[in-house]
C-alpha atoms as a PDB file:
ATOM      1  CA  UNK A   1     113.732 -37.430 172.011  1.00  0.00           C
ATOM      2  CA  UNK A   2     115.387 -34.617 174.198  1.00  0.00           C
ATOM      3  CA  UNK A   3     113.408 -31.858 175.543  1.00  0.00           C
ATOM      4  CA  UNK A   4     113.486 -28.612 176.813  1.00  0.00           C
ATOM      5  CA  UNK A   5     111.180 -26.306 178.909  1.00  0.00           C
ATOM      6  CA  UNK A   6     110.343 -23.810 176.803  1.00  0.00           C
ATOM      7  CA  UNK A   7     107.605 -22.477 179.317  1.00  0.00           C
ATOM      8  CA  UNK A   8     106.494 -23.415 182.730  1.00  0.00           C
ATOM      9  CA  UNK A   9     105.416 -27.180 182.221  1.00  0.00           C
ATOM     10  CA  UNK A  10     106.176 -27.267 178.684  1.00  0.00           C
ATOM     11  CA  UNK A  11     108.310 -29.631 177.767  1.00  0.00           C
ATOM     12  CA  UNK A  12     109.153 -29.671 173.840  1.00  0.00           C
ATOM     13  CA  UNK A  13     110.688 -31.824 171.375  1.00  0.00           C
ATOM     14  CA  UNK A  14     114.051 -29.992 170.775  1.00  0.00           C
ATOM     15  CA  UNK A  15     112.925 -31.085 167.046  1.00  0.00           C
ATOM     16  CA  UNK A  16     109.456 -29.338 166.443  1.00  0.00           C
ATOM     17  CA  UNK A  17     107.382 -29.973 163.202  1.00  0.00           C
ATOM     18  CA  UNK A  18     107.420 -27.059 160.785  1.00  0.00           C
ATOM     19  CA  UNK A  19     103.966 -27.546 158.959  1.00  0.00           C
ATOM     20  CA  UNK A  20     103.909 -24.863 156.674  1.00  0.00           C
ATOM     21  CA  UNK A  21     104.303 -26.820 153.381  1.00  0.00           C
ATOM     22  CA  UNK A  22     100.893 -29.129 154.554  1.00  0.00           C
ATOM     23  CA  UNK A  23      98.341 -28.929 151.266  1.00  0.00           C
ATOM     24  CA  UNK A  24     100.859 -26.502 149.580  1.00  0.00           C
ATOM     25  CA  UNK A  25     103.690 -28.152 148.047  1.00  0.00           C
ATOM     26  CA  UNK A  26     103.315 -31.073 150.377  1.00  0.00           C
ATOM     27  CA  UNK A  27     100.335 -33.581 149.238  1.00  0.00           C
ATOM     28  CA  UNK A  28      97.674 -35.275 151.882  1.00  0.00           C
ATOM     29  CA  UNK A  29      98.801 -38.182 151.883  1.00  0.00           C
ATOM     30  CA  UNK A  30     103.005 -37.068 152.164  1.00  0.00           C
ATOM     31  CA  UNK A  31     101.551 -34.826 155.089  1.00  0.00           C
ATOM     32  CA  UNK A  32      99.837 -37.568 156.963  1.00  0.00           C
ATOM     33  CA  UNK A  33     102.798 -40.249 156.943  1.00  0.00           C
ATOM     34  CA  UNK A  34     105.441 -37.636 157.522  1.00  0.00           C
ATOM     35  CA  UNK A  35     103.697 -36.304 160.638  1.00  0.00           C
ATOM     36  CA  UNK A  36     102.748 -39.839 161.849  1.00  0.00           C
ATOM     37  CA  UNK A  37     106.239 -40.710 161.574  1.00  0.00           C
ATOM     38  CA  UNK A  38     107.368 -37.816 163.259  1.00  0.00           C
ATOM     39  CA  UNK A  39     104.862 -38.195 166.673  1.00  0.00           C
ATOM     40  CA  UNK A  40     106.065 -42.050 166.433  1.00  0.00           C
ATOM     41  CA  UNK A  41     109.601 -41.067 166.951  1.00  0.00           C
ATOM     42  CA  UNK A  42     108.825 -38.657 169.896  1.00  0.00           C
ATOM     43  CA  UNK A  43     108.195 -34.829 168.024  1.00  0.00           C
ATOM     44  CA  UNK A  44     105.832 -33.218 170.000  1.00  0.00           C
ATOM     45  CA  UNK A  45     106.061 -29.793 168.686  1.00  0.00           C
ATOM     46  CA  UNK A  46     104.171 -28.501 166.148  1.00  0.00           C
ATOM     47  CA  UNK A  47     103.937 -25.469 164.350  1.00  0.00           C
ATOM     48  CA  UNK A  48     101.324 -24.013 162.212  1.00  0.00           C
ATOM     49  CA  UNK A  49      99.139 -20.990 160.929  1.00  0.00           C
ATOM     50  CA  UNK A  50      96.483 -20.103 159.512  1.00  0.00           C
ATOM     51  CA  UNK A  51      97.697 -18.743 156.225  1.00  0.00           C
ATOM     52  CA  UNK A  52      99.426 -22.262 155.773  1.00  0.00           C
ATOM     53  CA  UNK A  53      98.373 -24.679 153.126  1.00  0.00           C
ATOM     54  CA  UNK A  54      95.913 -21.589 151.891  1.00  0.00           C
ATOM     55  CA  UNK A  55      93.818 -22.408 155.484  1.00  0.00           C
ATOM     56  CA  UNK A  56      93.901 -26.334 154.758  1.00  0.00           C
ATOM     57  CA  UNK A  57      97.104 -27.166 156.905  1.00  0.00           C
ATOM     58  CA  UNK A  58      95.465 -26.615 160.418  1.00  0.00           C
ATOM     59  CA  UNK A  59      92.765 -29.216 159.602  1.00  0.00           C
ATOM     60  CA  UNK A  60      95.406 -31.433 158.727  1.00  0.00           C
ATOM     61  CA  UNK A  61      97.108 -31.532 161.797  1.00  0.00           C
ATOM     62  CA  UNK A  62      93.828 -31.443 163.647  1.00  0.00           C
ATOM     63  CA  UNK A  63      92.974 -34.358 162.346  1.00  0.00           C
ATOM     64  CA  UNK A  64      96.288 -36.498 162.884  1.00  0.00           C
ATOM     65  CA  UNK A  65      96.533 -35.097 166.871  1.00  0.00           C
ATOM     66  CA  UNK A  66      93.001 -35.183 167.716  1.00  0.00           C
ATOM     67  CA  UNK A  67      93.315 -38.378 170.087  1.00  0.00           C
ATOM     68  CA  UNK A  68      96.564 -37.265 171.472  1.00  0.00           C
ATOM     69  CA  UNK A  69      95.769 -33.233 172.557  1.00  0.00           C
ATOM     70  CA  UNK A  70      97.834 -34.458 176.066  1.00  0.00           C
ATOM     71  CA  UNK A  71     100.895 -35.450 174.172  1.00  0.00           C
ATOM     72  CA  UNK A  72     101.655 -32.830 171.857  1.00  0.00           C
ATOM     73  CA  UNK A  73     102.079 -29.113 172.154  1.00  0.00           C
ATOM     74  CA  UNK A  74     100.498 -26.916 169.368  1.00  0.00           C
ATOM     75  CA  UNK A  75     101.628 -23.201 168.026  1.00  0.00           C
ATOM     76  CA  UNK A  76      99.626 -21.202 165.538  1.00  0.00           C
ATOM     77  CA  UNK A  77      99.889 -17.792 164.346  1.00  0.00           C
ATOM     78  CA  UNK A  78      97.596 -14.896 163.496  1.00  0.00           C
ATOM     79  CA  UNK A  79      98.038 -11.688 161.317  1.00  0.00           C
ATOM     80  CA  UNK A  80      97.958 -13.483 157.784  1.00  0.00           C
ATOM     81  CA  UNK A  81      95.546 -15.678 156.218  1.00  0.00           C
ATOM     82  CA  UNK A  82      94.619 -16.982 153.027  1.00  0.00           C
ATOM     83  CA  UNK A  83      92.643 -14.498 150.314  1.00  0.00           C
ATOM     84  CA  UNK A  84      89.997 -15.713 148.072  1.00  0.00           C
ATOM     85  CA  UNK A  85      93.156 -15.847 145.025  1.00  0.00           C
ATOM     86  CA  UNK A  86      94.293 -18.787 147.353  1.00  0.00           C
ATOM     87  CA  UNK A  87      90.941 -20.774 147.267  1.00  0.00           C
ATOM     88  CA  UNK A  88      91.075 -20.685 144.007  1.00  0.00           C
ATOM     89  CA  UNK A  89      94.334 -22.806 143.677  1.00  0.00           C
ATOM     90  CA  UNK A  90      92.891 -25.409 145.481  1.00  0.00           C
ATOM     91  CA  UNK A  91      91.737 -27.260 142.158  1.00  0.00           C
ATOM     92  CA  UNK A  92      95.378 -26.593 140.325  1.00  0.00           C
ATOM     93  CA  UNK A  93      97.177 -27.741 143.731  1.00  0.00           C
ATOM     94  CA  UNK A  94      97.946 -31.484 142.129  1.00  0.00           C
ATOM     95  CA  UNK A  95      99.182 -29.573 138.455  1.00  0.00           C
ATOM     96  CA  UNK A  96     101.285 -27.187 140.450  1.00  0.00           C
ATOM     97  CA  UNK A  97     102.861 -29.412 142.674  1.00  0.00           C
ATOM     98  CA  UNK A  98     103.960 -31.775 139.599  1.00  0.00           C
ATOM     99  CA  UNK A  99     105.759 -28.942 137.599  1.00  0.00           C
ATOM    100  CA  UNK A 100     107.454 -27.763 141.542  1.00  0.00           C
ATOM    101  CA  UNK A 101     108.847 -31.016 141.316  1.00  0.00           C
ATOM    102  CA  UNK A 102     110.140 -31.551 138.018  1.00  0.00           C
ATOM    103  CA  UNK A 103     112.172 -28.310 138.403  1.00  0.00           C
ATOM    104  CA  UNK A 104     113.148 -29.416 142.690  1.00  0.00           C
ATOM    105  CA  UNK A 105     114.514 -32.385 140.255  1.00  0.00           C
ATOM    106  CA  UNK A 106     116.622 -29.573 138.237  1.00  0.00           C
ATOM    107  CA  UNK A 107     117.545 -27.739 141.177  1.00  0.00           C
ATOM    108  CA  UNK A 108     119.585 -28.095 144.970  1.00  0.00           C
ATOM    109  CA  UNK A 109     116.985 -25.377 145.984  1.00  0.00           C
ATOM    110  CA  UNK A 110     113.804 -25.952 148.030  1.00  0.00           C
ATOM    111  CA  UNK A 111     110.710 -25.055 145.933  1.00  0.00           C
ATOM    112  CA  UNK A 112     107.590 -24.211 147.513  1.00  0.00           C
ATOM    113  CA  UNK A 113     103.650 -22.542 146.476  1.00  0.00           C
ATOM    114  CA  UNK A 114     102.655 -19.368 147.040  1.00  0.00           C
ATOM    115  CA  UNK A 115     103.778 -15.777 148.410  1.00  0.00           C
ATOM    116  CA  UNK A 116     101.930 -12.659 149.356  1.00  0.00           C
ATOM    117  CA  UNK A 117     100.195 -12.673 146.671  1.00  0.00           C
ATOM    118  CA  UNK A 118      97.552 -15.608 147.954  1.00  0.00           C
ATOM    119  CA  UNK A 119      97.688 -14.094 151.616  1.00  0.00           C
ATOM    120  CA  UNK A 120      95.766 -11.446 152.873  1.00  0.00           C
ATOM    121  CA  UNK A 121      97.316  -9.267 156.234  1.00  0.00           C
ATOM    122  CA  UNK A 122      95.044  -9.005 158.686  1.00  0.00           C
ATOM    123  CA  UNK A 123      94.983  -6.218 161.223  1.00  0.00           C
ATOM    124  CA  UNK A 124      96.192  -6.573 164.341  1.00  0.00           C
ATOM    125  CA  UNK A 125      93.768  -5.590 166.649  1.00  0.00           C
ATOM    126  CA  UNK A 126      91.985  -7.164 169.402  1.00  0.00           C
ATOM    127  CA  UNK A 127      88.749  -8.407 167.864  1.00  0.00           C
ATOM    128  CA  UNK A 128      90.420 -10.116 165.101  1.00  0.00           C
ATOM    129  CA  UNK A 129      93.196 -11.510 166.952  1.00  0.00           C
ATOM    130  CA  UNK A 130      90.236 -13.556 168.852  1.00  0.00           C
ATOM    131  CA  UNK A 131      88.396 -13.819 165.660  1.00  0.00           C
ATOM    132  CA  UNK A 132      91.540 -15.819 163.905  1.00  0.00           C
ATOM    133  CA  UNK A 133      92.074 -17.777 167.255  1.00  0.00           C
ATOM    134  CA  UNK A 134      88.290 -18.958 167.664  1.00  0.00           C
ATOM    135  CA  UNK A 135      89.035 -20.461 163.503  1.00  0.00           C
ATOM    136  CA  UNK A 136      92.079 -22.242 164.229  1.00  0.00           C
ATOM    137  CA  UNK A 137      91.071 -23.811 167.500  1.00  0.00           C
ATOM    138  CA  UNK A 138      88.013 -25.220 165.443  1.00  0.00           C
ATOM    139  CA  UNK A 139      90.231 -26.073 162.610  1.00  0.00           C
ATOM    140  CA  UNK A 140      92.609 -27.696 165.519  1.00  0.00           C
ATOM    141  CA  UNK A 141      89.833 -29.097 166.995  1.00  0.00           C
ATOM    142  CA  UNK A 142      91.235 -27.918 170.028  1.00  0.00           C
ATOM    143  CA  UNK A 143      89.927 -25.919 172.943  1.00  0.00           C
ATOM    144  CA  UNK A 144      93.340 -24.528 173.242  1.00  0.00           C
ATOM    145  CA  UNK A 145      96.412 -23.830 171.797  1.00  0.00           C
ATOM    146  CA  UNK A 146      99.648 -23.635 174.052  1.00  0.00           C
ATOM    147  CA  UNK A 147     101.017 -20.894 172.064  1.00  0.00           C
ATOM    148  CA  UNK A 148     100.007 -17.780 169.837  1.00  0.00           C
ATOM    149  CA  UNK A 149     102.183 -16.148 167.790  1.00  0.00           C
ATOM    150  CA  UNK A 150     101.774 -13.111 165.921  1.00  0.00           C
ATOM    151  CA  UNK A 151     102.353 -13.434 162.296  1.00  0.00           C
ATOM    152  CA  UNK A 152     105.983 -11.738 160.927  1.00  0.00           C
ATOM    153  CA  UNK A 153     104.306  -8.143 161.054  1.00  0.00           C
ATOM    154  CA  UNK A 154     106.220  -5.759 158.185  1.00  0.00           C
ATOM    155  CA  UNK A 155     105.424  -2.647 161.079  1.00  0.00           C
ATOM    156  CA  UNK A 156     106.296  -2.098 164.938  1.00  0.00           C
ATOM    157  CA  UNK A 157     102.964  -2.923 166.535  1.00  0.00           C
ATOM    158  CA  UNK A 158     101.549   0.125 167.436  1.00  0.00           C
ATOM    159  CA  UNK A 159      98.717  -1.181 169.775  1.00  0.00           C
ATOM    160  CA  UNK A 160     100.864  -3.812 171.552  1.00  0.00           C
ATOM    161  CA  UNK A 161      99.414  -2.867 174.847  1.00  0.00           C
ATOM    162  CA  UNK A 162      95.885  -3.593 173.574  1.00  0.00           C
ATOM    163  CA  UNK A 163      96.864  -6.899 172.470  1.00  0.00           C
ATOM    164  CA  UNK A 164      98.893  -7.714 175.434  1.00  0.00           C
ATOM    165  CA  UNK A 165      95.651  -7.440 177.619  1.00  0.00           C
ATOM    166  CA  UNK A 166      93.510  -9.631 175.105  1.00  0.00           C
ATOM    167  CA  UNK A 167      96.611 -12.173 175.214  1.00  0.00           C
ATOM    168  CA  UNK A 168      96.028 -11.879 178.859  1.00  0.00           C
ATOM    169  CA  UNK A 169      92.136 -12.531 178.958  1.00  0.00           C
ATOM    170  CA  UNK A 170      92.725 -15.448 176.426  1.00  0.00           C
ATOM    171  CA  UNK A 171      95.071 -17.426 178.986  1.00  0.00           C
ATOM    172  CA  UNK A 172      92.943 -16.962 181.736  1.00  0.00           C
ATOM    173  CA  UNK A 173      89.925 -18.465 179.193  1.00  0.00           C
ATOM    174  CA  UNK A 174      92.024 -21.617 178.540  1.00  0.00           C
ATOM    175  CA  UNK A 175      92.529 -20.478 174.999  1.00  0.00           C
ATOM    176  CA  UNK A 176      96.077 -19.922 175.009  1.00  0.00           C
ATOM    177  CA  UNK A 177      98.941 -20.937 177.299  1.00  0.00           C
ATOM    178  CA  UNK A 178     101.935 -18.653 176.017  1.00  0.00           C
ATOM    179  CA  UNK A 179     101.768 -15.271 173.594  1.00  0.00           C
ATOM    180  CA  UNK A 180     104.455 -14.332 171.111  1.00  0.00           C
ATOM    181  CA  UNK A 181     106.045 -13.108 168.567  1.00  0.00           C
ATOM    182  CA  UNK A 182     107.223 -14.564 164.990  1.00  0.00           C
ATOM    183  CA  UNK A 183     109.479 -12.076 163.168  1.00  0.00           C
ATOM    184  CA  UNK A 184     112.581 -12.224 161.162  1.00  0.00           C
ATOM    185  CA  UNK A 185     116.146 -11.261 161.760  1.00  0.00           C
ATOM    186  CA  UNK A 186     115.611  -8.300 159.805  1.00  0.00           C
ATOM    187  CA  UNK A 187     112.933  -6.959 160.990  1.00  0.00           C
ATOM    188  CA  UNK A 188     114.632  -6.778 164.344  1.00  0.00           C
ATOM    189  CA  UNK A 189     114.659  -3.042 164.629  1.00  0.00           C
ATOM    190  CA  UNK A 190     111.285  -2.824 164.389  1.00  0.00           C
ATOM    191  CA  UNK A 191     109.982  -4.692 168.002  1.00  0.00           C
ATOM    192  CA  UNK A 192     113.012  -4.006 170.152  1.00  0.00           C
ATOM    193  CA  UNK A 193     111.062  -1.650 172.307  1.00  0.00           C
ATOM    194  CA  UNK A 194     108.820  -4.142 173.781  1.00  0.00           C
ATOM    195  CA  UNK A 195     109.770  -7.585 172.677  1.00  0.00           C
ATOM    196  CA  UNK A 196     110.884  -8.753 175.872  1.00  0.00           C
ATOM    197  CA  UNK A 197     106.496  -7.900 176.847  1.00  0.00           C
ATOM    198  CA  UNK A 198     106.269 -11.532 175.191  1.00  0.00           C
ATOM    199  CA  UNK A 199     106.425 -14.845 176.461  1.00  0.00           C
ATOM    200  CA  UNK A 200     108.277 -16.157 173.484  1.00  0.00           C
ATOM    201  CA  UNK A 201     110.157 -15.321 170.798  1.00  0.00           C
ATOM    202  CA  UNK A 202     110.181 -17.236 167.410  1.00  0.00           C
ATOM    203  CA  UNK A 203     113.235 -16.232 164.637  1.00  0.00           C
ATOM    204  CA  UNK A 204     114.468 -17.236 161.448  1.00  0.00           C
ATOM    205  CA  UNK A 205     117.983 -19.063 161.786  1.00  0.00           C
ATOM    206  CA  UNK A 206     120.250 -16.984 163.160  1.00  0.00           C
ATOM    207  CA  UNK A 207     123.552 -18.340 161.399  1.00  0.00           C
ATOM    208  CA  UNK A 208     122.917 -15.654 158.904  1.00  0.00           C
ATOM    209  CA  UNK A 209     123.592 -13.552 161.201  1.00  0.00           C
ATOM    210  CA  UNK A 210     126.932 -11.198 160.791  1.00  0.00           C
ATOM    211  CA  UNK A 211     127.006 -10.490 164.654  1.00  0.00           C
ATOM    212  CA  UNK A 212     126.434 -14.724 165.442  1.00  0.00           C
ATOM    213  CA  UNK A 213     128.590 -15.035 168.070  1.00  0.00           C
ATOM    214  CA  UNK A 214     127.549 -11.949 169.979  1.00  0.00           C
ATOM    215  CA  UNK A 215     123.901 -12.907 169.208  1.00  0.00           C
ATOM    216  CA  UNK A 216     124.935 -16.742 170.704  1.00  0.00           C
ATOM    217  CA  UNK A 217     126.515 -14.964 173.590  1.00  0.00           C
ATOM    218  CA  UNK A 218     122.885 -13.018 174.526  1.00  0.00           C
ATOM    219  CA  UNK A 219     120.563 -15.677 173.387  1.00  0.00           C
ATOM    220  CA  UNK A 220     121.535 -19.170 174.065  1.00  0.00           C
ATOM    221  CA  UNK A 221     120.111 -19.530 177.226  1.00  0.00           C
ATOM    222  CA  UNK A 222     116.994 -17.796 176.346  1.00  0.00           C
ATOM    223  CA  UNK A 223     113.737 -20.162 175.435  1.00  0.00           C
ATOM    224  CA  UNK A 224     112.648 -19.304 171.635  1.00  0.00           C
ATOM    225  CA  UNK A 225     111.404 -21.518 168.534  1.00  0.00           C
ATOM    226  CA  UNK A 226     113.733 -21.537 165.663  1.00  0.00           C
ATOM    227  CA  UNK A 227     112.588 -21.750 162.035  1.00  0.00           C
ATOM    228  CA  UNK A 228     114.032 -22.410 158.365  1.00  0.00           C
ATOM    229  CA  UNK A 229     117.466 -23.646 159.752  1.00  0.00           C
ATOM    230  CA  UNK A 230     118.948 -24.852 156.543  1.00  0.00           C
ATOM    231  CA  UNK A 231     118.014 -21.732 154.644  1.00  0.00           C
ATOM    232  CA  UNK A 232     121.047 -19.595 154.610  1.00  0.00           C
ATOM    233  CA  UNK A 233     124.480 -18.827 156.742  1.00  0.00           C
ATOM    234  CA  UNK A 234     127.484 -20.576 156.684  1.00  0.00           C
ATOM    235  CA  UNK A 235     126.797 -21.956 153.635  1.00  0.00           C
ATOM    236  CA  UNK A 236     130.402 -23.962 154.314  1.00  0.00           C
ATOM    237  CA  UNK A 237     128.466 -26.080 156.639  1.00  0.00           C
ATOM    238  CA  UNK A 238     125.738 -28.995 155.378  1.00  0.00           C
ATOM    239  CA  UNK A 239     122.301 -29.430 156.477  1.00  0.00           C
ATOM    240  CA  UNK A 240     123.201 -31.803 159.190  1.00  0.00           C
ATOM    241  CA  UNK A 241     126.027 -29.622 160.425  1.00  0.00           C
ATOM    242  CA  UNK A 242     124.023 -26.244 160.909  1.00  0.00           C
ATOM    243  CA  UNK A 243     121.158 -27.987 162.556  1.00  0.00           C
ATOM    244  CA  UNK A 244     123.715 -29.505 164.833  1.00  0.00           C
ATOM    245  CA  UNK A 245     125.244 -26.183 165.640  1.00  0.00           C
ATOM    246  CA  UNK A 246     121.973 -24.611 166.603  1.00  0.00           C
ATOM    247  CA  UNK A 247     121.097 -27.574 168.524  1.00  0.00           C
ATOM    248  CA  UNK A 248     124.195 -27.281 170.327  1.00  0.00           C
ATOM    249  CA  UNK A 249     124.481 -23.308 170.214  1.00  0.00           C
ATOM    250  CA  UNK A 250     120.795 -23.099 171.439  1.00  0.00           C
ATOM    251  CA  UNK A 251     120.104 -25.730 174.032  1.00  0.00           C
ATOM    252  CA  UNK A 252     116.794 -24.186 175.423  1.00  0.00           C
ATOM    253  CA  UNK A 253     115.280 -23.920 172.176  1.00  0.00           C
ATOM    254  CA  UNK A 254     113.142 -25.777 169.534  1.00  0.00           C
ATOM    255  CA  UNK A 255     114.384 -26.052 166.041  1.00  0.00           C
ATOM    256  CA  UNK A 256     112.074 -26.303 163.275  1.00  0.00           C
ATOM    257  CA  UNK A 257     112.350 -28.712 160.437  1.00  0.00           C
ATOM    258  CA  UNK A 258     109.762 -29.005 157.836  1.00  0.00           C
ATOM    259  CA  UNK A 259     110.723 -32.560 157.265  1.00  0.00           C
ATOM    260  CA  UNK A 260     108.277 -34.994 154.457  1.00  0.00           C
ATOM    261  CA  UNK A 261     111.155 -37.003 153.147  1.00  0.00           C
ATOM    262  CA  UNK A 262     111.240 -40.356 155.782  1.00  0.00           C
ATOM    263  CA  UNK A 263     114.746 -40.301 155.409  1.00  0.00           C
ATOM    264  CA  UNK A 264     115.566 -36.873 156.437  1.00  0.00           C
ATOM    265  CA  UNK A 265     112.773 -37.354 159.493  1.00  0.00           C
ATOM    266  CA  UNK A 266     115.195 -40.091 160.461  1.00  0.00           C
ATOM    267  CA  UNK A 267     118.276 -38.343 160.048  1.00  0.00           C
ATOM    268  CA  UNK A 268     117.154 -34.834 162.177  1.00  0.00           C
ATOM    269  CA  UNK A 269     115.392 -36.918 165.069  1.00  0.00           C
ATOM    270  CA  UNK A 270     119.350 -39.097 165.257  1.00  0.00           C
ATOM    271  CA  UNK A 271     120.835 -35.521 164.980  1.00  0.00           C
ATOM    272  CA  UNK A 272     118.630 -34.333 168.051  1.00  0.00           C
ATOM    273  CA  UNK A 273     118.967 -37.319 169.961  1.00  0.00           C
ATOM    274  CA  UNK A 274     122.450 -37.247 169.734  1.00  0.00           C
ATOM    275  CA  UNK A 275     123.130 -33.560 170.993  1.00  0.00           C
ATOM    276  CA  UNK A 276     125.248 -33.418 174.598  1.00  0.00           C
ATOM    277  CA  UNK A 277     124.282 -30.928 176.761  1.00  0.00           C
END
């Protein structure tokens, strides 16, 4: 599997894990063989949070890495997490999943659980920055992650200088490695005043984009972690061909697939492996 250094002696899978549909509208069991099939073909990138799987998703990965911590690099995210609503799914989760994939069956569209409705925001302040950390890294069963992102926030950050400094105390705890932010495209206008104060960026795919080229032109050379790349843009092109382009377009970054079909595990990792830089 090809890698790039996203960081200082971080080398990543140019194919990360997205793990956001883990105990949602991806099963145990589907979870488990898709991510063991994904470490045995060289992913080592994975991305999580705690809002994912309604605060079930981070013990699933914790559990399938926990005897390889020194061969796999681990983001998670703070700002959101599941509300009590969520817990409550937890017994329907089988039901729901059943009737997702009846109408997946009817439909070309991905189908997934959930919205805002079963998260809760958190504040982002210092205290429960740390507090969400501390949860994952037991969840991870971790004593570190290598990178901490903050979770698509709807606001500019008003306090970013506060939460730069605790970002700073964290790395020189061991707790972190790298700081950053997770936003979307259009909520661009919204952190351009500071974020370059980051470590690393992390953006929905940028083919839907109006301005790609130009944004190609700026970016490509720049580290970053790219997520939902089949979701929209170009729609001309086929999975295989947009994940190709931003392989190509983006050389120093990580694209995200959240990938639980074997076949389409197989396909991306021959896509990635194939890429000339």
């Amino acid at each position: 599997m090809k890698k790039t250094e996203l960081t200082p002696d971080i080398k990543a899978s140019i194919l990360g894990f997205g793990c956001a549909p883990i105990m949602g509208s991806v099963n145990l069991k589907t979870a488990k063989y898709a991510l063991d099939m994904a470490l045995e073909y060289g992913v080592n990138y994975f991305d999580i949070a705690r809002s994912y799987g309604y605060g079930e998703a981070e013990g699933v990965l914790g559990k399938m890495i926990k005897d390889r911590k020194n061969d796999v690099y681990v983001a998670t995210k703070f700002g959101i997490i599941p509300n009590w609503k969520a817990g409550m799914l937890n017994q329907v989760k089988p039901m729901v999943r059943y009737v997702m994939s009846l109408k997946k069956a009817r439909s070309s569209q991905p189908t997934k659980i959930g919205n805002r409705f079963l998260d809760h925001v958190v504040p982002l302040r210092p205290d429960d920055m740390k507090k969400s950390l501390e949860k994952s890294l037991s969840e991870l069963k971790r004593n570190y992650v290598d990178f901490l992102f903050i979770h698509e926030p709807h606001h500019s950050i008003g306090n970013i200088d506060e939460l730069i400094v605790t970002a700073e105390t964290l790395k020189k705890e061991g707790k972190i490695r790298c700081f950053g932010l997770a936003s979307m495209h259009s909520q661009e206008d919204l952190h351009n005043s500071y974020i370059e104060r980051f470590d690393i960026t992390q953006y929905n795919n940028p083919l839907i984009r109006t301005d790609y080229k130009q944004f190609v032109s700026k970016n490509a050379g720049q580290p970053s972690i790219i997520f939902s790349p089949f979701s929209t843009g170009l729609n001309t092109m086929n999975p295989a061909e947009k994940l190709t382009k931003l392989f190509h377009d983006f050389p120093n970054s990580v694209v995200l697939c959240s990938m639980f079909n074997p076949d389409h595990i197989k396909q991306n990792i021959k896509l990635a492996e194939s890429i000339k830089f």
